[in-house]
PDB file of N, CA and C in Angstrom:
ATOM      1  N   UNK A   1      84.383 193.709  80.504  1.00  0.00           N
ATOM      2  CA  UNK A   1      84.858 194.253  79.255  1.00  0.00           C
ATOM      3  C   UNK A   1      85.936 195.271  79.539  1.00  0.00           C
ATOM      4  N   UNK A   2      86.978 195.490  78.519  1.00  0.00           N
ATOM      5  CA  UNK A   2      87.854 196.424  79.015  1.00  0.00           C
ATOM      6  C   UNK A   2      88.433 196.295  76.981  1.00  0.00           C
ATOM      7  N   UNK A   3      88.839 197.684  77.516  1.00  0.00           N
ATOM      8  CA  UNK A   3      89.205 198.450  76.033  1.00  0.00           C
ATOM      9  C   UNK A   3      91.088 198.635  76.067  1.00  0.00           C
ATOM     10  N   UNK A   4      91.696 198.420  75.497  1.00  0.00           N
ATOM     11  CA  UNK A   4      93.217 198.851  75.218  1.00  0.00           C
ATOM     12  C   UNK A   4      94.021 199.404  74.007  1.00  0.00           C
ATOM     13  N   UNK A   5      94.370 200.353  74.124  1.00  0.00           N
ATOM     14  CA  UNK A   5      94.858 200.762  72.760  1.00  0.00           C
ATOM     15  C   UNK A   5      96.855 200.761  72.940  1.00  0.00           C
ATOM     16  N   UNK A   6      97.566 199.783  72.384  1.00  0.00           N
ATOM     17  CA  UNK A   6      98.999 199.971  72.592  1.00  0.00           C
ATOM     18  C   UNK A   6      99.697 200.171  71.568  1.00  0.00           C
ATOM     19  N   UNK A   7     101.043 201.331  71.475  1.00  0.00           N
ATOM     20  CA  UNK A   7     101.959 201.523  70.471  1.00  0.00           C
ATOM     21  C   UNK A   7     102.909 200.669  70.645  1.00  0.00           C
ATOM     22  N   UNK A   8     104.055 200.197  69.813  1.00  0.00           N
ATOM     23  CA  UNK A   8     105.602 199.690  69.757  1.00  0.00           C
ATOM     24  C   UNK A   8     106.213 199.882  68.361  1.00  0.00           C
ATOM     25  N   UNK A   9     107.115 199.541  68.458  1.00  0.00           N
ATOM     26  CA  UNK A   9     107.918 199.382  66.998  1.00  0.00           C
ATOM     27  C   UNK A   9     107.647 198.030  66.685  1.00  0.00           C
ATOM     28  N   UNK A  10     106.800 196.861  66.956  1.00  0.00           N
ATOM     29  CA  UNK A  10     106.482 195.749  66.559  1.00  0.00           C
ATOM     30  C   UNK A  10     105.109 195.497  67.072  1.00  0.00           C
ATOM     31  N   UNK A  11     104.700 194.695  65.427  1.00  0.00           N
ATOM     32  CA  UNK A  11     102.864 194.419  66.185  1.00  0.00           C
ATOM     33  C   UNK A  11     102.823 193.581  67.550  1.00  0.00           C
ATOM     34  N   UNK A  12     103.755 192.591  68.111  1.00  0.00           N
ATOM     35  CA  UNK A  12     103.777 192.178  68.987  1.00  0.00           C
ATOM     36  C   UNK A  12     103.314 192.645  70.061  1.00  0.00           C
ATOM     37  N   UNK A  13     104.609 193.511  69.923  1.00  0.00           N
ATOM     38  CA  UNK A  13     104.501 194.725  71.350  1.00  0.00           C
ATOM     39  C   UNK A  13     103.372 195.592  71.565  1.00  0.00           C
ATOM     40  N   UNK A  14     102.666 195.689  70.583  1.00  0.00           N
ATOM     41  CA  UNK A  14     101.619 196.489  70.372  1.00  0.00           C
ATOM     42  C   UNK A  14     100.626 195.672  70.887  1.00  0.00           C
ATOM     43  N   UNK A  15     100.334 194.604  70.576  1.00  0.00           N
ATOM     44  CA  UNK A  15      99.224 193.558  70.590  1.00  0.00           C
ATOM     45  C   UNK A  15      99.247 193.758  72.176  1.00  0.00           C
ATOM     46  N   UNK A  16     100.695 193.213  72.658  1.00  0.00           N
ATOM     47  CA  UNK A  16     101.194 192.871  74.485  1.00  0.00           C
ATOM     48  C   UNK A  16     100.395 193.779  75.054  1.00  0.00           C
ATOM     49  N   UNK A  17     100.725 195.300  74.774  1.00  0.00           N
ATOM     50  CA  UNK A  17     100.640 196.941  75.112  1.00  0.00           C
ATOM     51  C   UNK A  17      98.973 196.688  75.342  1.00  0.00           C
ATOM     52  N   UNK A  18      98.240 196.603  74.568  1.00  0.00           N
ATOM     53  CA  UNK A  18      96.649 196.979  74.257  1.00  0.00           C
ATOM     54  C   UNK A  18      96.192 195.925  75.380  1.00  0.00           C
ATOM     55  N   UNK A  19      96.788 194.518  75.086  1.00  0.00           N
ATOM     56  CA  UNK A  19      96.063 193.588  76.150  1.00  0.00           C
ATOM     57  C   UNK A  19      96.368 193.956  77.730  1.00  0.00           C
ATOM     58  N   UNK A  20      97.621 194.296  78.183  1.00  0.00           N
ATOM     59  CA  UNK A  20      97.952 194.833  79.444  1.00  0.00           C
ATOM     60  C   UNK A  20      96.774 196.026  79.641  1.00  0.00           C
ATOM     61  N   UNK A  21      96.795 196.761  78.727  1.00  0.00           N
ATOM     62  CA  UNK A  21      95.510 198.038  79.141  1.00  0.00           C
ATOM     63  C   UNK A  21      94.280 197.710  79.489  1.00  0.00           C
ATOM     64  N   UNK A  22      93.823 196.834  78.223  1.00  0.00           N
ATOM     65  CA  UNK A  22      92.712 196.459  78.340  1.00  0.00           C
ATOM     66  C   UNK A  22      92.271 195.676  79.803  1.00  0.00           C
ATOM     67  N   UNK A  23      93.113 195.051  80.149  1.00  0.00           N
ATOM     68  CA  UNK A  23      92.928 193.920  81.996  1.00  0.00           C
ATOM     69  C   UNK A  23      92.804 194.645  82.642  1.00  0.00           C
ATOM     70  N   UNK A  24      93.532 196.039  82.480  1.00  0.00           N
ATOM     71  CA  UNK A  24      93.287 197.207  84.145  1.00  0.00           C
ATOM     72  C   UNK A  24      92.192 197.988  83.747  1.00  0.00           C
ATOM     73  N   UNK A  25      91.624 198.335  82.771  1.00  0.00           N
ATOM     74  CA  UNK A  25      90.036 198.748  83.175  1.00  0.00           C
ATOM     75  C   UNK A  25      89.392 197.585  82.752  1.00  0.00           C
ATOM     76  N   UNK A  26      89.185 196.467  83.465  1.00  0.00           N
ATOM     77  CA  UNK A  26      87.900 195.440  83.281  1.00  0.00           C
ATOM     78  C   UNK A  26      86.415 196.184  83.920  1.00  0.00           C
ATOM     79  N   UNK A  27      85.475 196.467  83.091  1.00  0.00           N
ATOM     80  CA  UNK A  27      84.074 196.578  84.095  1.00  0.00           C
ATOM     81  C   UNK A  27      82.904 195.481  83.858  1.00  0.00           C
ATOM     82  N   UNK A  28      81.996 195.482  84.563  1.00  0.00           N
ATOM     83  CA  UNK A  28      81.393 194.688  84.210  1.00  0.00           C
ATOM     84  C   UNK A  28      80.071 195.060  83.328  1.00  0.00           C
ATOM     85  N   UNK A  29      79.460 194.165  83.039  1.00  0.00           N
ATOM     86  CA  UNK A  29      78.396 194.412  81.925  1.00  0.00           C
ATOM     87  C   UNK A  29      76.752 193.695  82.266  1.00  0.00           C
ATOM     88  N   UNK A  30      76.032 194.130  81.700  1.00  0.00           N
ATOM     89  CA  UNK A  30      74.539 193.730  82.718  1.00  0.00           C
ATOM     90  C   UNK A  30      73.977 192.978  81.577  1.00  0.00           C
ATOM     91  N   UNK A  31      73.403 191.828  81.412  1.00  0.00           N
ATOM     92  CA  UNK A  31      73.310 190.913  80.437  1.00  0.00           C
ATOM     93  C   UNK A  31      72.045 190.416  81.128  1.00  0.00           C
ATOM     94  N   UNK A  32      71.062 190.153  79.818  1.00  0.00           N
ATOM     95  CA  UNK A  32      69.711 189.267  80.015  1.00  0.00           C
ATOM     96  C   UNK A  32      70.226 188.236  79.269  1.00  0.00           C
ATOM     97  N   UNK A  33      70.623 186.942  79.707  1.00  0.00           N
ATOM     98  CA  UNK A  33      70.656 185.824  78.667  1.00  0.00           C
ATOM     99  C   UNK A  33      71.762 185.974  77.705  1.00  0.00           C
ATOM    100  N   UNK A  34      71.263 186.062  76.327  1.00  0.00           N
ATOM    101  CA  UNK A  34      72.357 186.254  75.662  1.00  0.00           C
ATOM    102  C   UNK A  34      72.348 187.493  75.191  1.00  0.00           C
ATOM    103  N   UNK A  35      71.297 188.603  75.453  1.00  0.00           N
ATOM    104  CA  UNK A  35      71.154 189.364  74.987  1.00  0.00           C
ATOM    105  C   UNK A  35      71.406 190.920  75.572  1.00  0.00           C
ATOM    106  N   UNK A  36      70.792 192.281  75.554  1.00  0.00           N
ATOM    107  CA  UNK A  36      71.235 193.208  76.579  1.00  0.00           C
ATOM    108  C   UNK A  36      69.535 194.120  76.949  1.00  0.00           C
ATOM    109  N   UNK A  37      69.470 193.802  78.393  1.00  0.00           N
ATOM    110  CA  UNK A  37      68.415 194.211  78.659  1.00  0.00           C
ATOM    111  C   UNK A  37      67.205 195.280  78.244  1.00  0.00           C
ATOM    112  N   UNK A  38      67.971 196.424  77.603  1.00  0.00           N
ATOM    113  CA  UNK A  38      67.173 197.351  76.911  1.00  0.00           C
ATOM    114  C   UNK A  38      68.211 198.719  75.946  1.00  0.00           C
ATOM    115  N   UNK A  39      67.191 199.289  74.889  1.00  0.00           N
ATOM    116  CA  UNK A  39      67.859 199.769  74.063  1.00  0.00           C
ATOM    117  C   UNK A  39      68.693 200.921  74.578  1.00  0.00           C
ATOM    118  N   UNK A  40      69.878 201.158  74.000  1.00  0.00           N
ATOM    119  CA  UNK A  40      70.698 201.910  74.819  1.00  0.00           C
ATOM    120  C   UNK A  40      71.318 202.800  73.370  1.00  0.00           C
ATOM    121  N   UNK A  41      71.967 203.567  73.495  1.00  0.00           N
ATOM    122  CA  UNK A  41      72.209 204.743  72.893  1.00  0.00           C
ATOM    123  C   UNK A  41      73.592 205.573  73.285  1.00  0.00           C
ATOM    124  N   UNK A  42      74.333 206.162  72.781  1.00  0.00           N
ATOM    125  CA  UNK A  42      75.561 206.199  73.314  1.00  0.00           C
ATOM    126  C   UNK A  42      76.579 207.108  72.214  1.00  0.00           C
ATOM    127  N   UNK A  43      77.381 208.271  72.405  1.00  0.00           N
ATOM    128  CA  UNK A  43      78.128 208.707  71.375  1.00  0.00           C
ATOM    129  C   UNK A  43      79.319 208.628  72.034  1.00  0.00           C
ATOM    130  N   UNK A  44      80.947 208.881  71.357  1.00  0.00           N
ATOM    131  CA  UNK A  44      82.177 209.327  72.255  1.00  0.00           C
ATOM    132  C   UNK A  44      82.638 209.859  70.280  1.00  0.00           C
ATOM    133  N   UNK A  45      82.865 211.178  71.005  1.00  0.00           N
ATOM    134  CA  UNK A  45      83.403 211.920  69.228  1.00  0.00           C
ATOM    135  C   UNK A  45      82.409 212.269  68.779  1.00  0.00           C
ATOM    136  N   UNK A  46      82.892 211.762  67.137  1.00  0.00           N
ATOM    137  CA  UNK A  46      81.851 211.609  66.021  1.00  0.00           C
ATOM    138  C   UNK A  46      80.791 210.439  65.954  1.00  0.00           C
ATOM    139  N   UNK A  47      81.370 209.545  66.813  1.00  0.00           N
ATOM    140  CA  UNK A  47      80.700 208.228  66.741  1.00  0.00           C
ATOM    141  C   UNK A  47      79.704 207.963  67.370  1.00  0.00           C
ATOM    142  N   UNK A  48      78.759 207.331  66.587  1.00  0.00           N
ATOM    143  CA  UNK A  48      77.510 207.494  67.844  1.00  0.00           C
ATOM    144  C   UNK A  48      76.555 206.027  67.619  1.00  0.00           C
ATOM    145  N   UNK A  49      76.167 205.145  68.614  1.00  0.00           N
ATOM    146  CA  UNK A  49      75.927 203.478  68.271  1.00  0.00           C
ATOM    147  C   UNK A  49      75.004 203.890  69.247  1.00  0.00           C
ATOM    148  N   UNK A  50      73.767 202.572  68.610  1.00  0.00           N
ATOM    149  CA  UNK A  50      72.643 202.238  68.780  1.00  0.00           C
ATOM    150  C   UNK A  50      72.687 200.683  69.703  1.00  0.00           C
ATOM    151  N   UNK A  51      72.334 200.290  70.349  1.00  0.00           N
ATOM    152  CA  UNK A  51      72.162 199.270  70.207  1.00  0.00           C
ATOM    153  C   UNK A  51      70.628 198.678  70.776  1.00  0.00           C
ATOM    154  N   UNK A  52      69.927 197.933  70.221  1.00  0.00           N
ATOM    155  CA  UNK A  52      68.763 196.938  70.826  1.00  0.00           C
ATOM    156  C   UNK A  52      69.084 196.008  71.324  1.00  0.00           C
ATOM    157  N   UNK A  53      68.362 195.196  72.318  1.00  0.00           N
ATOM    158  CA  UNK A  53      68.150 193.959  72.476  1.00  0.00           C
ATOM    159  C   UNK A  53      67.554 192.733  71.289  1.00  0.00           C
ATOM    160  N   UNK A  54      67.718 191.614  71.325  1.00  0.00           N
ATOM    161  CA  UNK A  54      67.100 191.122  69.892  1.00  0.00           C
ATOM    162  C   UNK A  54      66.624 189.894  70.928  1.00  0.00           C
ATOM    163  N   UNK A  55      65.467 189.176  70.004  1.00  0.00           N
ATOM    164  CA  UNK A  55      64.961 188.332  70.565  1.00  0.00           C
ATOM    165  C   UNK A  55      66.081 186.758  69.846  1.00  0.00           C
ATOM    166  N   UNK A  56      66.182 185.296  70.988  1.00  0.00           N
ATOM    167  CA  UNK A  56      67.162 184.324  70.647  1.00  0.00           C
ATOM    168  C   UNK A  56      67.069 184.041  69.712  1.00  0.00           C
ATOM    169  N   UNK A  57      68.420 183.617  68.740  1.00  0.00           N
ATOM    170  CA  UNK A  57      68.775 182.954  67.522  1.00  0.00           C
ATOM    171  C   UNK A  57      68.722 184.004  66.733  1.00  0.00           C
ATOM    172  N   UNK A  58      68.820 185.687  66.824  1.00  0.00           N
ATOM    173  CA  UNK A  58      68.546 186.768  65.879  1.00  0.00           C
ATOM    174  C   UNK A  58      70.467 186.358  65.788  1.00  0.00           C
ATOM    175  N   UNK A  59      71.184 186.385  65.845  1.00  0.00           N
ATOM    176  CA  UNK A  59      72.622 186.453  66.015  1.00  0.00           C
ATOM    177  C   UNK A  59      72.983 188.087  65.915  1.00  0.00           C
ATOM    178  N   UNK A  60      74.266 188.273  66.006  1.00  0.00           N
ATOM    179  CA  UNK A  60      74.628 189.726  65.696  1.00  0.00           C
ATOM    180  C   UNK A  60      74.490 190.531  64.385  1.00  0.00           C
ATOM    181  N   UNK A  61      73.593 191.553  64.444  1.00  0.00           N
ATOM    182  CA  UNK A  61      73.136 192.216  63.374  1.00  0.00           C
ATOM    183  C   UNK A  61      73.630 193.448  63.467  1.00  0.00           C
ATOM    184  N   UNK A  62      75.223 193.830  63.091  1.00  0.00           N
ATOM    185  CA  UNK A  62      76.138 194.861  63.479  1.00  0.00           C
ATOM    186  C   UNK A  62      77.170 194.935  62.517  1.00  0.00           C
ATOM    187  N   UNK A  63      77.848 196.095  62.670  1.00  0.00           N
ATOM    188  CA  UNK A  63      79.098 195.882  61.970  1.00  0.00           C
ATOM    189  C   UNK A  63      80.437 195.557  62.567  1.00  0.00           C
ATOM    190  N   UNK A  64      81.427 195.719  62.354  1.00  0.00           N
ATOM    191  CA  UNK A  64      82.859 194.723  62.194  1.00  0.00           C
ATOM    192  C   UNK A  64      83.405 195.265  63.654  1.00  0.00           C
ATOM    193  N   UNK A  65      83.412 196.519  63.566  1.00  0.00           N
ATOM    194  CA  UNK A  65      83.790 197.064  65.085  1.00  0.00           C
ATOM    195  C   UNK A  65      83.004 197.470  66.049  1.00  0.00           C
ATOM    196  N   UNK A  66      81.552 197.190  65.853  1.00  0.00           N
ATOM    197  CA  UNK A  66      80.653 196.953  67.114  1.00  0.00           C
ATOM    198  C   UNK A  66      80.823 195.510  67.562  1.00  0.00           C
ATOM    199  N   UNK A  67      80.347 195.114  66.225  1.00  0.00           N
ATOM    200  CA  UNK A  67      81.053 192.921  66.419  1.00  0.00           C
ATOM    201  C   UNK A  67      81.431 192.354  67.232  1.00  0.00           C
ATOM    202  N   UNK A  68      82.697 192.973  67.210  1.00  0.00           N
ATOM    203  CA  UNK A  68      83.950 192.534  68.146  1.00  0.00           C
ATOM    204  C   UNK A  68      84.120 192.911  69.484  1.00  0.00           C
ATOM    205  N   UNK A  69      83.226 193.924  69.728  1.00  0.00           N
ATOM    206  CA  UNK A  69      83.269 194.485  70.744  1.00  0.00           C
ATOM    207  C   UNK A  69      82.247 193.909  71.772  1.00  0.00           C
ATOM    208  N   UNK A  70      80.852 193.655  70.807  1.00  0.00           N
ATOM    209  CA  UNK A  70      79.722 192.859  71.984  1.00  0.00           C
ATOM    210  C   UNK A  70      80.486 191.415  71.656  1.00  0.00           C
ATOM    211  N   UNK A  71      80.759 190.234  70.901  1.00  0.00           N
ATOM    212  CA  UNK A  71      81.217 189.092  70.658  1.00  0.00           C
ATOM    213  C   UNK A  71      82.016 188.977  72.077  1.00  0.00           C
ATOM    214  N   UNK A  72      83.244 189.962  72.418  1.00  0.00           N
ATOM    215  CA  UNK A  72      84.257 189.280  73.028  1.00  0.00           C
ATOM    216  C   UNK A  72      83.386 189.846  74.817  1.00  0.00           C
ATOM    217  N   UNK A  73      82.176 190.432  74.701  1.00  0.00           N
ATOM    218  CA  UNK A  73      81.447 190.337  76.215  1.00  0.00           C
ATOM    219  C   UNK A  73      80.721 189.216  76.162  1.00  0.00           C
ATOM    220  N   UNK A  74      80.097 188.773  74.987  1.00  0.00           N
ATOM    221  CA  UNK A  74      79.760 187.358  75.497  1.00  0.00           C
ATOM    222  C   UNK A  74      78.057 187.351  74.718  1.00  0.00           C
ATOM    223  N   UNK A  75      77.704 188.708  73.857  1.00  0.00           N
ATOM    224  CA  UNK A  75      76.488 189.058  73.462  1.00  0.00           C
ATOM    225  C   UNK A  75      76.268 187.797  72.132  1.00  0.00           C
ATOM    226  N   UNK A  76      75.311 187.158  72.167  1.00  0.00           N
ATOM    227  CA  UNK A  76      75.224 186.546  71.107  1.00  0.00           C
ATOM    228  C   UNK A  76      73.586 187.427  70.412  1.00  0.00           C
ATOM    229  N   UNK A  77      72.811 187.808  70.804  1.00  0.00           N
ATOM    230  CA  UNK A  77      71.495 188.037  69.692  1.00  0.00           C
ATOM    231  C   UNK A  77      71.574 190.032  69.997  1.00  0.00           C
ATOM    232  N   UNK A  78      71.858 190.654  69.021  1.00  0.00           N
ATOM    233  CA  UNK A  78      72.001 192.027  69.594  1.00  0.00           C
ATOM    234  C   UNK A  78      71.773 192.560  68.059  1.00  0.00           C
ATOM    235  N   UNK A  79      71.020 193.929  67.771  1.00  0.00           N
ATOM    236  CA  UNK A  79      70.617 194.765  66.665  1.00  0.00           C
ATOM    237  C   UNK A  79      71.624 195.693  67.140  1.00  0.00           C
ATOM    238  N   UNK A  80      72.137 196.450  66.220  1.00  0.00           N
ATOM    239  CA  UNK A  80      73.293 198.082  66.537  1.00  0.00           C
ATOM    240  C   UNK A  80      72.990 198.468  64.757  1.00  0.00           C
ATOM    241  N   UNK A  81      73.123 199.873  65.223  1.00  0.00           N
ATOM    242  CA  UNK A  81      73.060 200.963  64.093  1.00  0.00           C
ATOM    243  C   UNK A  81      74.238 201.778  64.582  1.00  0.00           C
ATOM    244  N   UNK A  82      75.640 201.896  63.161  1.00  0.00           N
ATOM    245  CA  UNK A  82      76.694 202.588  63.915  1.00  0.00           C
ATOM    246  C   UNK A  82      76.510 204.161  63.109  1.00  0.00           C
ATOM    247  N   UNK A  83      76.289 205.111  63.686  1.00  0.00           N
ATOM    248  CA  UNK A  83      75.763 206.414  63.189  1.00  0.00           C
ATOM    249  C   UNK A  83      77.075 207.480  62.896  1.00  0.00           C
ATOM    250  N   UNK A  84      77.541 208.630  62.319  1.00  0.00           N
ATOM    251  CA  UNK A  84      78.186 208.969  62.789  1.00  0.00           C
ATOM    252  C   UNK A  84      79.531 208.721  61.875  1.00  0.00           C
ATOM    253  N   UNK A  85      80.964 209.146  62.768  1.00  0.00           N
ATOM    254  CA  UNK A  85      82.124 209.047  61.951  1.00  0.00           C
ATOM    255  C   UNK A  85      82.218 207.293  62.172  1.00  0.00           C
ATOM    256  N   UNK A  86      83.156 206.861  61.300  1.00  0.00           N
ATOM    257  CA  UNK A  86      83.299 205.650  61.337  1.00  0.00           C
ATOM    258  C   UNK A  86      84.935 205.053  61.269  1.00  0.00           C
ATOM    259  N   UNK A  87      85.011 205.989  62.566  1.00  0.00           N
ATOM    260  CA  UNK A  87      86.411 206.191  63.049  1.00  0.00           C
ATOM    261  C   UNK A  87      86.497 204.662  64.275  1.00  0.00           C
ATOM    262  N   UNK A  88      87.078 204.015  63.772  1.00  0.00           N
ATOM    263  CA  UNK A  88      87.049 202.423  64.550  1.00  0.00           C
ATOM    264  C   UNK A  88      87.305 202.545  66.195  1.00  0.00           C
ATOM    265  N   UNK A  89      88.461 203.617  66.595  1.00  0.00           N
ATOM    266  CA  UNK A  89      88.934 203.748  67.828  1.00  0.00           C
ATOM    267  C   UNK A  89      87.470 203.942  68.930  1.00  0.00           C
ATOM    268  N   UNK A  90      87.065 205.183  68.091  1.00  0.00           N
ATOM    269  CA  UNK A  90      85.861 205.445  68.485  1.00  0.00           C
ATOM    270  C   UNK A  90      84.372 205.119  68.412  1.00  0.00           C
ATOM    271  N   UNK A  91      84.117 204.154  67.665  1.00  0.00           N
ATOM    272  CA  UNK A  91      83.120 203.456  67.086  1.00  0.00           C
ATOM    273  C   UNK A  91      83.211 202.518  69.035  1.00  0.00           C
ATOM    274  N   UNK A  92      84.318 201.913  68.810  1.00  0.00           N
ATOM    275  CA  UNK A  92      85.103 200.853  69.583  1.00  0.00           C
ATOM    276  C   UNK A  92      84.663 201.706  71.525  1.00  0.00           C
ATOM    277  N   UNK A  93      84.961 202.819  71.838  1.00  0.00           N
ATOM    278  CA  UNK A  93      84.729 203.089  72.565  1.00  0.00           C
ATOM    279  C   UNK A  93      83.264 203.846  73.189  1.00  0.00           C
ATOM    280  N   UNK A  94      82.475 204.070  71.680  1.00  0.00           N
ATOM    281  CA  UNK A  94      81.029 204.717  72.191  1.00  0.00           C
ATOM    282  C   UNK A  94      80.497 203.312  72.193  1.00  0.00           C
ATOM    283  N   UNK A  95      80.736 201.619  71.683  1.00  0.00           N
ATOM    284  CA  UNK A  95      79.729 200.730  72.403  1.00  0.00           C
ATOM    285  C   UNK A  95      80.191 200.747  73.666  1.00  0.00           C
ATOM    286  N   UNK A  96      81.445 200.385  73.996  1.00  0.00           N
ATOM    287  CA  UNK A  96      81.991 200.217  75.464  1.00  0.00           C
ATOM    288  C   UNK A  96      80.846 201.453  76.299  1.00  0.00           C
ATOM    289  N   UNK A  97      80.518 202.481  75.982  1.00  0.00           N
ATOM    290  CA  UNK A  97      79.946 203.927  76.996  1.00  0.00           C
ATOM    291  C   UNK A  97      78.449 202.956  76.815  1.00  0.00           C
ATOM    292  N   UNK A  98      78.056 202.792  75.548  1.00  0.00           N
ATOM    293  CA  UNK A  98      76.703 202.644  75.893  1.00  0.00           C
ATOM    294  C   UNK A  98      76.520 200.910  76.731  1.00  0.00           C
ATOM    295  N   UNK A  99      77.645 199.915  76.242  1.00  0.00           N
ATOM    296  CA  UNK A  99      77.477 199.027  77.090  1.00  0.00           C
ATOM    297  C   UNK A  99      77.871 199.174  78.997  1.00  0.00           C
ATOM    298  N   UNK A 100      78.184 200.686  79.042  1.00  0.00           N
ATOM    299  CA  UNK A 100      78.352 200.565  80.299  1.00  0.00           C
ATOM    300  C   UNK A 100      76.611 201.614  81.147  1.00  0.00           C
ATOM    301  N   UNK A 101      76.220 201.653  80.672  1.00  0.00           N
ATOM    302  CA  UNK A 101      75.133 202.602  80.497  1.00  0.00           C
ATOM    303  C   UNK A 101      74.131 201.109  81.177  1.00  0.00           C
ATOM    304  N   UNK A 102      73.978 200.074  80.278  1.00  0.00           N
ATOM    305  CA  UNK A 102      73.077 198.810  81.106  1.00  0.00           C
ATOM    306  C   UNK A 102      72.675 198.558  81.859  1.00  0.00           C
ATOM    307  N   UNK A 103      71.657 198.459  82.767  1.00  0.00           N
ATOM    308  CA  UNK A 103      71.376 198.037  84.435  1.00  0.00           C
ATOM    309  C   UNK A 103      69.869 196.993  83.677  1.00  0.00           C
ATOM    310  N   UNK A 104      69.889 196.164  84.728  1.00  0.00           N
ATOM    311  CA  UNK A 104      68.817 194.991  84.417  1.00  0.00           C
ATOM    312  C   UNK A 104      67.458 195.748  85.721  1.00  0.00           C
ATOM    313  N   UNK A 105      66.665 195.166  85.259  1.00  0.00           N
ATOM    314  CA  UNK A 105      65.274 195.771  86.271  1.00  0.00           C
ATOM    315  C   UNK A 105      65.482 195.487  88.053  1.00  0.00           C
ATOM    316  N   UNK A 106      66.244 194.595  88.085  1.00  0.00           N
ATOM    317  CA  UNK A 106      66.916 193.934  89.869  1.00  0.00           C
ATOM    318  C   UNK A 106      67.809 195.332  90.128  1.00  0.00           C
ATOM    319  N   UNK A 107      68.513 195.339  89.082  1.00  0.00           N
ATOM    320  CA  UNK A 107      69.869 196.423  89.713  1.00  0.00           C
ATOM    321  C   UNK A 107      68.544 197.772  89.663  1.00  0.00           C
ATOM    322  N   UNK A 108      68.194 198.403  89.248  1.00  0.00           N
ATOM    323  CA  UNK A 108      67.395 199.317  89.167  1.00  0.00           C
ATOM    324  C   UNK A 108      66.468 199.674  90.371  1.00  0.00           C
ATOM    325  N   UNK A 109      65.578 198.285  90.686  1.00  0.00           N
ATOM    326  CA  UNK A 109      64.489 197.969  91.439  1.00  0.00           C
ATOM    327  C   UNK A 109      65.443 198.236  93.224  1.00  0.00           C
ATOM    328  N   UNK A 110      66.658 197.611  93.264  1.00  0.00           N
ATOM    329  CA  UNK A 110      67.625 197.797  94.353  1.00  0.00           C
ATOM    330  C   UNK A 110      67.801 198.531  94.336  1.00  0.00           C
ATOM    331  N   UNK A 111      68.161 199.716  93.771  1.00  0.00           N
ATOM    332  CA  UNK A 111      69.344 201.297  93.514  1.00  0.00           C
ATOM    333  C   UNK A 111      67.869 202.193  94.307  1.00  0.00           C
ATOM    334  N   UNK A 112      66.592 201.689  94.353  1.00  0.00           N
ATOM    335  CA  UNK A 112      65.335 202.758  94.520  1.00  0.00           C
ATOM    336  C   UNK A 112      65.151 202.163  95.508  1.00  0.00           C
ATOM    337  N   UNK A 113      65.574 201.014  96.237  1.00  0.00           N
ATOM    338  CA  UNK A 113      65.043 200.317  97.817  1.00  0.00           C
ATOM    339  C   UNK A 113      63.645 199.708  97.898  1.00  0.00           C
ATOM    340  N   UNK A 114      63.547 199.207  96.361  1.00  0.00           N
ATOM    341  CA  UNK A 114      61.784 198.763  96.410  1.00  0.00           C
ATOM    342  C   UNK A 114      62.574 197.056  96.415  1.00  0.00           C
ATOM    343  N   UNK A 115      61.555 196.192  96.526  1.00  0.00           N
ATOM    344  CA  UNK A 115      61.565 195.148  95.942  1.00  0.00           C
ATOM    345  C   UNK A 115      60.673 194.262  94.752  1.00  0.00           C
ATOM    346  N   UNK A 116      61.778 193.204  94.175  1.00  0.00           N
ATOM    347  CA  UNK A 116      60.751 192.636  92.909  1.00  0.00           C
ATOM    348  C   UNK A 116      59.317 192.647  93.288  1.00  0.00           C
ATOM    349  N   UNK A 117      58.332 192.764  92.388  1.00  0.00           N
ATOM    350  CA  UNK A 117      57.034 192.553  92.484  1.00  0.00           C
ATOM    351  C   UNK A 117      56.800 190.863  91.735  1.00  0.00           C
ATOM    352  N   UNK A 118      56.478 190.377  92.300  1.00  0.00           N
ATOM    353  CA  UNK A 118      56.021 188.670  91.315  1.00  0.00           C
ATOM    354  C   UNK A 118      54.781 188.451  91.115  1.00  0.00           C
ATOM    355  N   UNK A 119      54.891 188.203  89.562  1.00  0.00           N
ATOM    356  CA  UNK A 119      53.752 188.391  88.849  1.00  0.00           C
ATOM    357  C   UNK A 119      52.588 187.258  89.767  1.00  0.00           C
ATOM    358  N   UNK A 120      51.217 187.583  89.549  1.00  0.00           N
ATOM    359  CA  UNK A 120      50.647 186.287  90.081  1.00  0.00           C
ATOM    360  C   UNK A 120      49.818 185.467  89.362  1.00  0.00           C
ATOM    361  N   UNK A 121      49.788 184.321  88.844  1.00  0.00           N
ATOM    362  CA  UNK A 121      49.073 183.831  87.674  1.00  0.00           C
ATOM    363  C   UNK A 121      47.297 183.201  88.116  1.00  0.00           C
ATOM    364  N   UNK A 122      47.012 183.343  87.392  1.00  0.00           N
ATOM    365  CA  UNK A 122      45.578 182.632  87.692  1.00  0.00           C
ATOM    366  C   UNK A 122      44.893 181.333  87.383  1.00  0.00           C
TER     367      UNK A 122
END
């Protein structure tokens, strides 16, 4: 995911501007399936977003500029509550903080030097 904001004297140039930005900070994002491993929380400003995990086929249950923001990482089932000012720039950049906030139970379980435990069935 990567965020770009560009000026010009034409929307073109502007459009060009934002997409060039957006490619040089690409980061990556920690994804269960289609969904995001656990609830995360996140302000930048006034703006301040929620987001849950949702269980499959919930689709996106968000608004227009959280939307667009999990849609183009690839989130298809996700709950968000956007709290706060509802200033788009920033709406736009507190999911980016809280989608960078994510780690799945592997990345976690590694970062502490333990390993997976596997369940054992009976």
């Amino acid at each position: 995911m990567g965020l770009g904001l560009g000026k010009g004297t034409e929307v073109s140039d502007a459009i060009r501007k934002g997409g060039d930005n957006a490619k040089t900070g690409l980061r990556p994002v920690s994804l269960v399936g289609n969904t995001i491993p656990h609830e995360v929380y996140a302000a930048f400003g006034g703006a301040k977003v929620l987001l849950r995990p949702a269980s499959p086929g919930t689709g996106l249950i968000c608004g227009k500029t959280v939307r667009a923001v999990v849609e183009s990482v690839g989130i298809r089932d996700i709950l968000s509550k956007s709290l706060g000012s509802k200033n788009a720039a920033n709406v736009a950049k507190a999911t980016l903080k809280a989608l960078q906030q994510l780690r799945t139970r592997e990345t976690i379980l590694r970062s502490r030097g333990l390993e997976q435990r596997v369940k054992k069935t009976i």
